[in-house]
C-alpha atoms as a PDB file:
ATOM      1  CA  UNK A   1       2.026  16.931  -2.665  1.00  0.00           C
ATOM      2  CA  UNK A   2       5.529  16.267  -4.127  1.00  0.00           C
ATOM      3  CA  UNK A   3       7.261  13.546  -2.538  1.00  0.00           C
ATOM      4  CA  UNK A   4      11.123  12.645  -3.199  1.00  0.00           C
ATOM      5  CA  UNK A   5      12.005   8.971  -4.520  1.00  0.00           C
ATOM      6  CA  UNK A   6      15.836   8.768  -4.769  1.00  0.00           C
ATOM      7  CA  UNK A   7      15.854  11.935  -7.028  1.00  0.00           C
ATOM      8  CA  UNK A   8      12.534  11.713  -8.875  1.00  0.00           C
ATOM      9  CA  UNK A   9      10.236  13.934  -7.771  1.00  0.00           C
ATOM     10  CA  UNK A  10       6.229  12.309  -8.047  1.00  0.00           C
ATOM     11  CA  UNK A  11       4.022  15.154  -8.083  1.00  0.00           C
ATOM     12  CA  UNK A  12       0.804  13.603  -6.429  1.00  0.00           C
ATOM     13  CA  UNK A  13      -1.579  16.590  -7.199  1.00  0.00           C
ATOM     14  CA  UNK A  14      -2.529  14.096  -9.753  1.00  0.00           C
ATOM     15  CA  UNK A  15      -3.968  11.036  -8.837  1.00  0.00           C
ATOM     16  CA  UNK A  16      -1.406   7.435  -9.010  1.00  0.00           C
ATOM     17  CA  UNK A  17      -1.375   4.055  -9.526  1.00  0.00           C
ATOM     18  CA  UNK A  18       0.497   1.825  -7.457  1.00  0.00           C
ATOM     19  CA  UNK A  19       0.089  -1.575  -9.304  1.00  0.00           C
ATOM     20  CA  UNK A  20       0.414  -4.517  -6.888  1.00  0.00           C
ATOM     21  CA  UNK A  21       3.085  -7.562  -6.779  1.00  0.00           C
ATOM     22  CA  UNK A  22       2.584 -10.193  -4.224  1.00  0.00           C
ATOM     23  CA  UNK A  23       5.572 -12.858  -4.494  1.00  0.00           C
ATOM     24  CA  UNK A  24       3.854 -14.856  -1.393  1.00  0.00           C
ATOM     25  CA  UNK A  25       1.986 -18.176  -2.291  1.00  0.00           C
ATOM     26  CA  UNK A  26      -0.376 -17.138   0.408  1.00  0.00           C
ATOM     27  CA  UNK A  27      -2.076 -13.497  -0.703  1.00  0.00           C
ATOM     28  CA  UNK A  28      -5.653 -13.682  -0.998  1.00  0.00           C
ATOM     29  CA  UNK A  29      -5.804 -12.715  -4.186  1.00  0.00           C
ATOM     30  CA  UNK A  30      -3.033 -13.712  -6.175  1.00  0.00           C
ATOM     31  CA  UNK A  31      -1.221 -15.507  -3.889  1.00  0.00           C
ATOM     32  CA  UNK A  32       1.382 -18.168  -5.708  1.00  0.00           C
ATOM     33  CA  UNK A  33       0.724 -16.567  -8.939  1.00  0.00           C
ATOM     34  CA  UNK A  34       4.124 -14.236  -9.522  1.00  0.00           C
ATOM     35  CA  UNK A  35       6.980 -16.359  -7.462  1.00  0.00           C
ATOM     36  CA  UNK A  36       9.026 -17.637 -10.660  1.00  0.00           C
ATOM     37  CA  UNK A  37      11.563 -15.378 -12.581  1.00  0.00           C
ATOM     38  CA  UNK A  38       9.422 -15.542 -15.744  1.00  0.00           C
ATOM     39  CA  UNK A  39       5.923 -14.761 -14.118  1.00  0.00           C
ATOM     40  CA  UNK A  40       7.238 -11.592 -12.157  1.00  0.00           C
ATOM     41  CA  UNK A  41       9.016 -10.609 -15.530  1.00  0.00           C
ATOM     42  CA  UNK A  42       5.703 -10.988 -16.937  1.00  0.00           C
ATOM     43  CA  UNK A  43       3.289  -9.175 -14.587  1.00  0.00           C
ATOM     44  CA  UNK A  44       6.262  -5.845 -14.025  1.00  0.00           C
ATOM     45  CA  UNK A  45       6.310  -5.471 -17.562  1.00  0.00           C
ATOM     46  CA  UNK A  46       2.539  -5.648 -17.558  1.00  0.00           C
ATOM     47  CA  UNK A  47       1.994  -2.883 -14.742  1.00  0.00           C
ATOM     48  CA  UNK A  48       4.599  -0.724 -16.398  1.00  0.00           C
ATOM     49  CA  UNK A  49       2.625  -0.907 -20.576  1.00  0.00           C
ATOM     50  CA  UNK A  50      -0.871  -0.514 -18.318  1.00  0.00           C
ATOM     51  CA  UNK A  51       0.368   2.183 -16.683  1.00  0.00           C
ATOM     52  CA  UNK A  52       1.313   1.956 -13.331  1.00  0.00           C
ATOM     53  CA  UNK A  53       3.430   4.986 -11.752  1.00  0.00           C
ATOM     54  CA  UNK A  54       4.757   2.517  -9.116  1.00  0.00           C
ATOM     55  CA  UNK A  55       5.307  -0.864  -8.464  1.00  0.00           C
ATOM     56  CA  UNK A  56       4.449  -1.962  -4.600  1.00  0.00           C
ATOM     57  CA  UNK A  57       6.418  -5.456  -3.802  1.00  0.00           C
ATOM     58  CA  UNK A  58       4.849  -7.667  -1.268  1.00  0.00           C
ATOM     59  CA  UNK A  59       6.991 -10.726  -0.093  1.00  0.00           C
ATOM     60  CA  UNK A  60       4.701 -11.663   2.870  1.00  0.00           C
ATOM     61  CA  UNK A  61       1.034 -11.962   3.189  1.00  0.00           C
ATOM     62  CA  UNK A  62      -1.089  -9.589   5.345  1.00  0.00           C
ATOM     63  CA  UNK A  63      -3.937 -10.866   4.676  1.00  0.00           C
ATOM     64  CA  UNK A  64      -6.259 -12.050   8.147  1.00  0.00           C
ATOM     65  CA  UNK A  65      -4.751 -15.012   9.774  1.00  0.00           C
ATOM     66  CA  UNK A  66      -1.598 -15.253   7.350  1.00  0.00           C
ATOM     67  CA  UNK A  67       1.193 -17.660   7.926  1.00  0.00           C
ATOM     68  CA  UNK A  68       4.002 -15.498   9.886  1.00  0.00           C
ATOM     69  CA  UNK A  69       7.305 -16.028   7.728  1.00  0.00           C
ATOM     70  CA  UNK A  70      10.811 -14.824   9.119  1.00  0.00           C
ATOM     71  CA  UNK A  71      13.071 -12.016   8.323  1.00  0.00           C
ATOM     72  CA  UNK A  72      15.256 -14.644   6.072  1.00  0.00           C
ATOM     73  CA  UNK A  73      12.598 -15.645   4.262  1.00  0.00           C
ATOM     74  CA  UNK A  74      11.299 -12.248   3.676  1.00  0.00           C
ATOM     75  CA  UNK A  75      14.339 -11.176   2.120  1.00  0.00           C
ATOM     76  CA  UNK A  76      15.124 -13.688   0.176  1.00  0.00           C
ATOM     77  CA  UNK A  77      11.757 -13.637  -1.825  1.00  0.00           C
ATOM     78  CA  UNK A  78      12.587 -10.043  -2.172  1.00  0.00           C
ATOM     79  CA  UNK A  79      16.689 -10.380  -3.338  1.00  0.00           C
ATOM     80  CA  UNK A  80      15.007 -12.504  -6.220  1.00  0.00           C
ATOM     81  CA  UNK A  81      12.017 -10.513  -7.249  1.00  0.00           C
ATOM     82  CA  UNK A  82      14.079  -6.859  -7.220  1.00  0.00           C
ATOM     83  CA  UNK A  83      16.677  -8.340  -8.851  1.00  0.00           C
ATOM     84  CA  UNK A  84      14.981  -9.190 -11.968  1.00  0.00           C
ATOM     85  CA  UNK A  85      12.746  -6.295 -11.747  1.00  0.00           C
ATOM     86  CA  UNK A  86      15.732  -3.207 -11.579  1.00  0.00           C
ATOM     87  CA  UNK A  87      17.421  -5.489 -14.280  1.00  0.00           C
ATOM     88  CA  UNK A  88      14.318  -4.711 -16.484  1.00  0.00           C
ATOM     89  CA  UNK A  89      13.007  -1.383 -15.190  1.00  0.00           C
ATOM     90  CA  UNK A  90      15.847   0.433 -13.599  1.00  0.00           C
ATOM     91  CA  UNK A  91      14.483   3.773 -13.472  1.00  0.00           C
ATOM     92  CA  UNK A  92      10.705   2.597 -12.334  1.00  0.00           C
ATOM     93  CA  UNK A  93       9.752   3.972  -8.973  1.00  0.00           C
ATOM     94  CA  UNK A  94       9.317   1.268  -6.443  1.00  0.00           C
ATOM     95  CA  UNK A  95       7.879   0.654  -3.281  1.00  0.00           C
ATOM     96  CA  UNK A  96       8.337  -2.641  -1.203  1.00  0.00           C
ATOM     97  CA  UNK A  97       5.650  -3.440   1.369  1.00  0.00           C
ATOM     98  CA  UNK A  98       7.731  -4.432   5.015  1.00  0.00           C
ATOM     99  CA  UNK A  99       7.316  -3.903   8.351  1.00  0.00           C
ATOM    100  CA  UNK A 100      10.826  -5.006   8.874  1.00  0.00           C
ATOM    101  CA  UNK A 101      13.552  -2.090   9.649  1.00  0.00           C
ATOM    102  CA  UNK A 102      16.278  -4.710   8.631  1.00  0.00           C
ATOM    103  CA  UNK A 103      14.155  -5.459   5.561  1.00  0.00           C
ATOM    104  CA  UNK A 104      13.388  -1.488   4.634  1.00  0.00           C
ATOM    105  CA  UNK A 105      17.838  -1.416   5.309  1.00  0.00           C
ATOM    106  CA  UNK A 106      18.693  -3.963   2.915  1.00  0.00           C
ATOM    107  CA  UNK A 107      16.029  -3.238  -0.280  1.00  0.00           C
ATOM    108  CA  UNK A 108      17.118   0.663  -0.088  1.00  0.00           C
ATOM    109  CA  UNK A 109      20.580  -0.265   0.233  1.00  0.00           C
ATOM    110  CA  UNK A 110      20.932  -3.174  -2.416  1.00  0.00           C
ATOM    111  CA  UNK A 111      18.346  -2.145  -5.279  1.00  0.00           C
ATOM    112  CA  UNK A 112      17.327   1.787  -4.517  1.00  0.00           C
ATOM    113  CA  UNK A 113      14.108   1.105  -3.698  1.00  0.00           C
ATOM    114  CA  UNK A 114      11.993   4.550  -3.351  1.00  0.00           C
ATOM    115  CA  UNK A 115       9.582   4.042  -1.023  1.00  0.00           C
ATOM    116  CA  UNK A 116       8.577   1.850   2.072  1.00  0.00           C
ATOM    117  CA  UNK A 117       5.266   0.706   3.126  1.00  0.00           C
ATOM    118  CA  UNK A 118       4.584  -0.060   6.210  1.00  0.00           C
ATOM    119  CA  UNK A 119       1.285  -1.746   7.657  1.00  0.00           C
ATOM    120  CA  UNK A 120       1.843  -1.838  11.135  1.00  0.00           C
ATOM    121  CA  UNK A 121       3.280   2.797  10.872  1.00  0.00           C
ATOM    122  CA  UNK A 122       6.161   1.685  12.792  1.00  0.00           C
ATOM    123  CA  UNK A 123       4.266  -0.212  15.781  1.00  0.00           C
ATOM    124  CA  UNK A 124       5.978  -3.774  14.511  1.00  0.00           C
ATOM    125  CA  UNK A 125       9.400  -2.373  14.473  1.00  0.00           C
ATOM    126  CA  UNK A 126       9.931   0.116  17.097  1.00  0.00           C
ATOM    127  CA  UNK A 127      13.433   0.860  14.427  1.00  0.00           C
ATOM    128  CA  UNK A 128      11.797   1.326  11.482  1.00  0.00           C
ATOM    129  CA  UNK A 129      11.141   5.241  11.923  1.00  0.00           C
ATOM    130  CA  UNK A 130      14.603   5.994  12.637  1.00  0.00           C
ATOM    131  CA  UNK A 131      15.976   3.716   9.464  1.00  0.00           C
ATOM    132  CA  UNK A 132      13.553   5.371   7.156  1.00  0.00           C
ATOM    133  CA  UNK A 133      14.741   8.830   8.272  1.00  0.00           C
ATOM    134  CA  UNK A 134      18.212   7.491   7.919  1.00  0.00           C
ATOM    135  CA  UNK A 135      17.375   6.415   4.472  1.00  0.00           C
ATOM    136  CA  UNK A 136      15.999   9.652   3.546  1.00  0.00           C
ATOM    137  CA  UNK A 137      12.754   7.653   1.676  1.00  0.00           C
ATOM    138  CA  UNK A 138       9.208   8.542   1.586  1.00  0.00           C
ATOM    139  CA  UNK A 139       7.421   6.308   4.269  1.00  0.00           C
ATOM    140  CA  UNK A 140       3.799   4.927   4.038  1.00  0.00           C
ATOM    141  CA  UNK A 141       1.772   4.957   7.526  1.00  0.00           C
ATOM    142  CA  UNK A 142      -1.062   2.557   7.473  1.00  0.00           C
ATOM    143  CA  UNK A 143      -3.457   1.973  10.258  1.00  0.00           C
ATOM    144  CA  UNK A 144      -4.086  -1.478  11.781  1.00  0.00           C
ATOM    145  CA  UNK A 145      -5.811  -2.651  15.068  1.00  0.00           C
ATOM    146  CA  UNK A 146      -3.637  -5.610  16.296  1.00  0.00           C
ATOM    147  CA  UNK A 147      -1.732  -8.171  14.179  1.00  0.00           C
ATOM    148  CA  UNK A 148      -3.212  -9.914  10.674  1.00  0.00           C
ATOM    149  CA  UNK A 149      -3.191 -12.976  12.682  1.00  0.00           C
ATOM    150  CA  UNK A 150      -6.326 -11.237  15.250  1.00  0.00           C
ATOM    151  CA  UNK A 151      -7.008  -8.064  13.317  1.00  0.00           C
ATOM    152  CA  UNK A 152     -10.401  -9.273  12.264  1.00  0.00           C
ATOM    153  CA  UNK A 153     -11.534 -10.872  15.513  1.00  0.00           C
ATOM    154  CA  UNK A 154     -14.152  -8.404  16.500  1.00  0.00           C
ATOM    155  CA  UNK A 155     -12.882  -4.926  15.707  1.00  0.00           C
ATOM    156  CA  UNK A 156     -14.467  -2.012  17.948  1.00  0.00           C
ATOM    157  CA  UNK A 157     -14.022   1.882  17.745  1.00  0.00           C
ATOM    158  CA  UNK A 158     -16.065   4.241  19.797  1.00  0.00           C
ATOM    159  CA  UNK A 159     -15.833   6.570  16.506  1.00  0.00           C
ATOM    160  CA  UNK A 160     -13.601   5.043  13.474  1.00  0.00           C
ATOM    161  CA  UNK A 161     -12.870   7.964  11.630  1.00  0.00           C
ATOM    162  CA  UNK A 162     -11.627  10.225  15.342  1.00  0.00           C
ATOM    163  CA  UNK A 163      -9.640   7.400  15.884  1.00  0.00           C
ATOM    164  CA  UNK A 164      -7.625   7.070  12.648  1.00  0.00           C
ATOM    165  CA  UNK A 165      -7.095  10.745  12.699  1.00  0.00           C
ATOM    166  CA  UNK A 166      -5.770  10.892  16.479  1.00  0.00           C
ATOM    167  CA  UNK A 167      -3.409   7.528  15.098  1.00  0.00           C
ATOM    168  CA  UNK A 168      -1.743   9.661  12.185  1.00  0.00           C
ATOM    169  CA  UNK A 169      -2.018  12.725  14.136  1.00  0.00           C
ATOM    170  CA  UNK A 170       0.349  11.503  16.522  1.00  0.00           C
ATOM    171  CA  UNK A 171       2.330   9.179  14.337  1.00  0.00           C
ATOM    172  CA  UNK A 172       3.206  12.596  11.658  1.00  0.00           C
ATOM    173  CA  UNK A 173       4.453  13.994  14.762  1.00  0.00           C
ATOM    174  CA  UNK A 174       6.743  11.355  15.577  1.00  0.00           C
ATOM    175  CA  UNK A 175       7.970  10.840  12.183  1.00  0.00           C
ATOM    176  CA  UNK A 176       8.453  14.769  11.695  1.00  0.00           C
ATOM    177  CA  UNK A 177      10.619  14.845  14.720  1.00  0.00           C
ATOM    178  CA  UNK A 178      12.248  11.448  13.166  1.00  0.00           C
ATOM    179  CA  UNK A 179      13.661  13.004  10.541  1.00  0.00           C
ATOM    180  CA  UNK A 180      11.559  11.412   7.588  1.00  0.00           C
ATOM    181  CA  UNK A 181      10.539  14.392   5.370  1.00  0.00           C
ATOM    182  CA  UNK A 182       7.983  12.088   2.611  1.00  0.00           C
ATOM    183  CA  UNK A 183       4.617  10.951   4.790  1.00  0.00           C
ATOM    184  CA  UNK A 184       2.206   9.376   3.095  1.00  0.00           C
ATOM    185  CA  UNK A 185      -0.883   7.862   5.172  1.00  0.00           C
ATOM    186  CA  UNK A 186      -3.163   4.646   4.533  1.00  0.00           C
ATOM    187  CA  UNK A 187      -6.376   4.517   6.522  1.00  0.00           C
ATOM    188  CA  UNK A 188      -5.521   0.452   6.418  1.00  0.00           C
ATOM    189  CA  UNK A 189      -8.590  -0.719   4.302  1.00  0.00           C
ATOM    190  CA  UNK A 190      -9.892  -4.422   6.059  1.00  0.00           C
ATOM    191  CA  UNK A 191      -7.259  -4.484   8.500  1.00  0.00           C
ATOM    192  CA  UNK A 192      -8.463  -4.529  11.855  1.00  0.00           C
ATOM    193  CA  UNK A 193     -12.252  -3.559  10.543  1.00  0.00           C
ATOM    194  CA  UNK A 194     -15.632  -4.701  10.137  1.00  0.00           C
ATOM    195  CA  UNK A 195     -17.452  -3.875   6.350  1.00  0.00           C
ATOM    196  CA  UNK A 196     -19.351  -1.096   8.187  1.00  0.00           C
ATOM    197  CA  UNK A 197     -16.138   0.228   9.472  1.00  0.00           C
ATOM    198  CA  UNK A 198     -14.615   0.535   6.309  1.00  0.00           C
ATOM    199  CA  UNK A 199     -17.573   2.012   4.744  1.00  0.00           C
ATOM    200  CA  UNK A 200     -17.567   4.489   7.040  1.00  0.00           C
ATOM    201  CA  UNK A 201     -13.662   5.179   6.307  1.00  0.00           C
ATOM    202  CA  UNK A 202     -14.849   5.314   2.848  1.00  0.00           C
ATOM    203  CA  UNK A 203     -17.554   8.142   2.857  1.00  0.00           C
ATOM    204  CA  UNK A 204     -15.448  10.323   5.363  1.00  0.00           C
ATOM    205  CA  UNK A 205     -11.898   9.776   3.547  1.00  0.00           C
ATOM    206  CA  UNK A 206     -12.081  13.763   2.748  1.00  0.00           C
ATOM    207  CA  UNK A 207     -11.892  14.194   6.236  1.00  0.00           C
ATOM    208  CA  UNK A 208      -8.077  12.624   6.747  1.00  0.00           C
ATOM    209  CA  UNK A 209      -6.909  15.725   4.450  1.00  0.00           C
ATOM    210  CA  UNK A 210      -6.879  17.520   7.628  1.00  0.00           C
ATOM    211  CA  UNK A 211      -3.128  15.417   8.220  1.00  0.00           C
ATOM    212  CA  UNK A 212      -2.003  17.703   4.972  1.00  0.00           C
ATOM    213  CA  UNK A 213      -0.581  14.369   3.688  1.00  0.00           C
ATOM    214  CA  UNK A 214      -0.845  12.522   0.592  1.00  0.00           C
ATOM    215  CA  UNK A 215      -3.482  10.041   0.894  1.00  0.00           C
ATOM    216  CA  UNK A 216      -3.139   6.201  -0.479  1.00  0.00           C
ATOM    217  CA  UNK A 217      -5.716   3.928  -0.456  1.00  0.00           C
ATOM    218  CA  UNK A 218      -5.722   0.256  -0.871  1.00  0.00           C
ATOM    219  CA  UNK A 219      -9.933  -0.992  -1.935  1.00  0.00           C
ATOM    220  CA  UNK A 220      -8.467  -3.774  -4.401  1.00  0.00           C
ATOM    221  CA  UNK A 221     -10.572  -6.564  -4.525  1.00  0.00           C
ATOM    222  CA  UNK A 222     -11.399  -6.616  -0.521  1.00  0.00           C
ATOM    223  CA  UNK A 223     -13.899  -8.472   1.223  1.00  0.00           C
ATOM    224  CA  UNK A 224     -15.659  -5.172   1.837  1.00  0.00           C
ATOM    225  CA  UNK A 225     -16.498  -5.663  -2.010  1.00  0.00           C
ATOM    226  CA  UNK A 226     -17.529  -8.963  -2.758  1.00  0.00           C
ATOM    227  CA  UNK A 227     -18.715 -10.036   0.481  1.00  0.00           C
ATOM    228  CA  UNK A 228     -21.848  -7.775   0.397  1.00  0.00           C
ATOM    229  CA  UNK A 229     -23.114 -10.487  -2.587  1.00  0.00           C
ATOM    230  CA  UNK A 230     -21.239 -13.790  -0.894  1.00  0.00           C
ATOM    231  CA  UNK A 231     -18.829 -13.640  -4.087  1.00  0.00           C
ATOM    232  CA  UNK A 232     -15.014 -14.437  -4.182  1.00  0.00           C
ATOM    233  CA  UNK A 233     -12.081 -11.991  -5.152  1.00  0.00           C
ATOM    234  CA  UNK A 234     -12.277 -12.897  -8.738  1.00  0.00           C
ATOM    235  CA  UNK A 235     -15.941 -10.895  -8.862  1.00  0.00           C
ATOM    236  CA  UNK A 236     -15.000  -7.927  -6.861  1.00  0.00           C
ATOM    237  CA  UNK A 237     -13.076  -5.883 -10.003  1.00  0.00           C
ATOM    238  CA  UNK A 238     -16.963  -3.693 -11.058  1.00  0.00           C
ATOM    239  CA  UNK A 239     -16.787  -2.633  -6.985  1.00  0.00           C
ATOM    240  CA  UNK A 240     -13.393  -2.082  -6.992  1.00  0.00           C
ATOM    241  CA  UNK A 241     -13.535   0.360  -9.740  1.00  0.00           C
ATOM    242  CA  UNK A 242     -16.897   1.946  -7.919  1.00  0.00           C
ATOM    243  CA  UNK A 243     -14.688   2.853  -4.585  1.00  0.00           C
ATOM    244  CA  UNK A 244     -11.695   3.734  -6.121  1.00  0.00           C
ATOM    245  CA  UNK A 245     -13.848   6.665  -8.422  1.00  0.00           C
ATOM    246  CA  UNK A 246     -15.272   7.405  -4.955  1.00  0.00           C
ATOM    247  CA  UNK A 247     -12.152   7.560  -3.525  1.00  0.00           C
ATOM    248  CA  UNK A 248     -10.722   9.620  -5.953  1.00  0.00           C
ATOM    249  CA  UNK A 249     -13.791  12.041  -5.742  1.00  0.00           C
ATOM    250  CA  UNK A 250     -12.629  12.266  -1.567  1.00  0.00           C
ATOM    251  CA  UNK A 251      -9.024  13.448  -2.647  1.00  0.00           C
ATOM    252  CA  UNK A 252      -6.724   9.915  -2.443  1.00  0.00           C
ATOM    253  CA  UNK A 253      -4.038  11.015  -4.305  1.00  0.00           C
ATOM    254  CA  UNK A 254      -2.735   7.320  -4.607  1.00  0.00           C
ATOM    255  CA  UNK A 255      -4.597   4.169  -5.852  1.00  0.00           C
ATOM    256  CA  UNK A 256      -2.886   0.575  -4.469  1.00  0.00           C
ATOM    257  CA  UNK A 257      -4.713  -1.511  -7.416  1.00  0.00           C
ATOM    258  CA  UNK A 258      -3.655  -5.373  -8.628  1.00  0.00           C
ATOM    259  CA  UNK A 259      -5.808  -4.186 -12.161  1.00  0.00           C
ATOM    260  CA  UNK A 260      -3.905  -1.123 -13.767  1.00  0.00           C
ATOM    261  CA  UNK A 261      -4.851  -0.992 -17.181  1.00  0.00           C
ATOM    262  CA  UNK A 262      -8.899  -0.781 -15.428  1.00  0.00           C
ATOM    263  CA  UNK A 263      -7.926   1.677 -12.748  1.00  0.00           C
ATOM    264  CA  UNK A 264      -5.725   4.364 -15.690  1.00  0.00           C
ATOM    265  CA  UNK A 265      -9.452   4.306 -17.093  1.00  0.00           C
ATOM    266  CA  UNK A 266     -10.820   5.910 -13.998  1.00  0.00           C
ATOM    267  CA  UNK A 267      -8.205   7.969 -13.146  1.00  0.00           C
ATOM    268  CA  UNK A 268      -8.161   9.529 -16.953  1.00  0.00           C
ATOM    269  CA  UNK A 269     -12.439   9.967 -16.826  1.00  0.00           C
ATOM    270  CA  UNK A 270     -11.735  11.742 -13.047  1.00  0.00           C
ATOM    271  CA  UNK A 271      -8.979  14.357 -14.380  1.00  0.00           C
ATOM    272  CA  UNK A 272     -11.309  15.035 -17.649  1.00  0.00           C
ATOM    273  CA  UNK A 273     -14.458  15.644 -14.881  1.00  0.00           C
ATOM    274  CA  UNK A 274     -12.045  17.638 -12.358  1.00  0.00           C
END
């Protein structure tokens, strides 16, 4: 439960916080809010004093039915962001959400970035396994059924939970015989599933410590949350703190989280219970 992040060693037998930073105009959340130099110098330093462990840059949206935006773009929204943020917090482990091999190449190479996170495990970009065992970083494996432009139209599984397993099951493998030593797996929260199938995800995530893999989990603010009352993303933080204790409780060893300073509550009552 140790992985390796250009030299730091993150021991994840204790629960961590990845604190969110969308630069996109488009997220569903916070989309538009952290694209300027002074508003991304505003929210790092804010994840860092709340206590985040790492900081997980997202330049495009994921989000069901998001605007596509191209490899150029991508990287330039992320050439601004890391720039200002290794100029502030050079030592501060960070992850950079990308399905792009040519992306995952260029934010290693140009600002040391520790860890790539993948929502598509490598199915976007048959390269990307082979440049993150080049790049000798810890690699994040989510699950998704199709694309975020049809992920949500209709999602079916015979049995959810065999079917995620068989996924990472099979994508380890691959990745093992890759050459990429750090695996950490994402059941993929809300993409490509109904609110019963994430629920379900939910109450069996114990199960997926079968994969012997360091577990993150991203609940933030979903519709899974505040659609059950027709509410918005602004109402879903009490739920979002609710299934991230109950995640925490089923063994995810890492919290994705846009509300730090709430979630470092949690994790500090869960440690004092365990």
């Amino acid at each position: 439960m140790t992985i390796n992040c250009n030299g730091k060693l993150l021991d994840l037998s204790e629960p961590k916080i990845a604190g969110i930073l969308n630069i996109t105009p488009d997220s569903f959340y916070d989309g538009g809010k952290y694209t300027a130099e002074k508003e991304i110098s505003f929210k790092v330093k804010e994840l860092v004093s709340e206590g985040a462990d790492i900081i997980d840059v997202g330049a495009f949206s994921s989000r069901p039915g998001a605007e596509f935006i191209s490899a150029k773009e991508e990287k330039k929204r992320l050439d601004r962001a890391l720039n200002i943020i290794r100029d502030i917090f050079p030592d501060i482990i960070l992850s950079v959400d990308t399905y792009r091999s040519e992306i995952a190449e260029f934010v290693v190479n140009n600002y040391n970035v520790d860890i790539i996170n993948d929502i598509s495990g490598g199915n976007f970009d048959k390269k990307m396994f082979d440049t993150a065992a080049r790049l000798q970083v810890p690699y994040i494996i989510m699950h998704i059924k199709g694309t975020p432009a049809d992920m949500q139209n209709n999602p079916q599984y015979d049995d959810v939970i065999k079917e995620l397993l068989k996924y990472f099951s099979e994508k380890i493998e691959i990745a093992k015989k890759t050459g990429i030593n750090d695996i950490i797996i994402d059941p993929g929260f809300g993409f490509g599933k109904t609110i019963k199938h994430n629920y379900q995800i939910l109450s069996g995530l114990e199960l997926f410590q079968i994969a012997e893999r360091p577990v993150l989990v991203g609940l933030s603010r979903k519709s899974m949350i505040y659609k059950l009352n027709n509410e918005t993303p602004e109402d879903a933080l009490p739920g979002t703190i609710a299934l991230n204790m109950i995640a925490l409780q089923k063994g995810a060893n890492i919290l994705r989280v846009h509300d730090v300073k709430e979630t470092k509550q949690i994790v500090e009552v869960f440690k004092k219970l365990r």
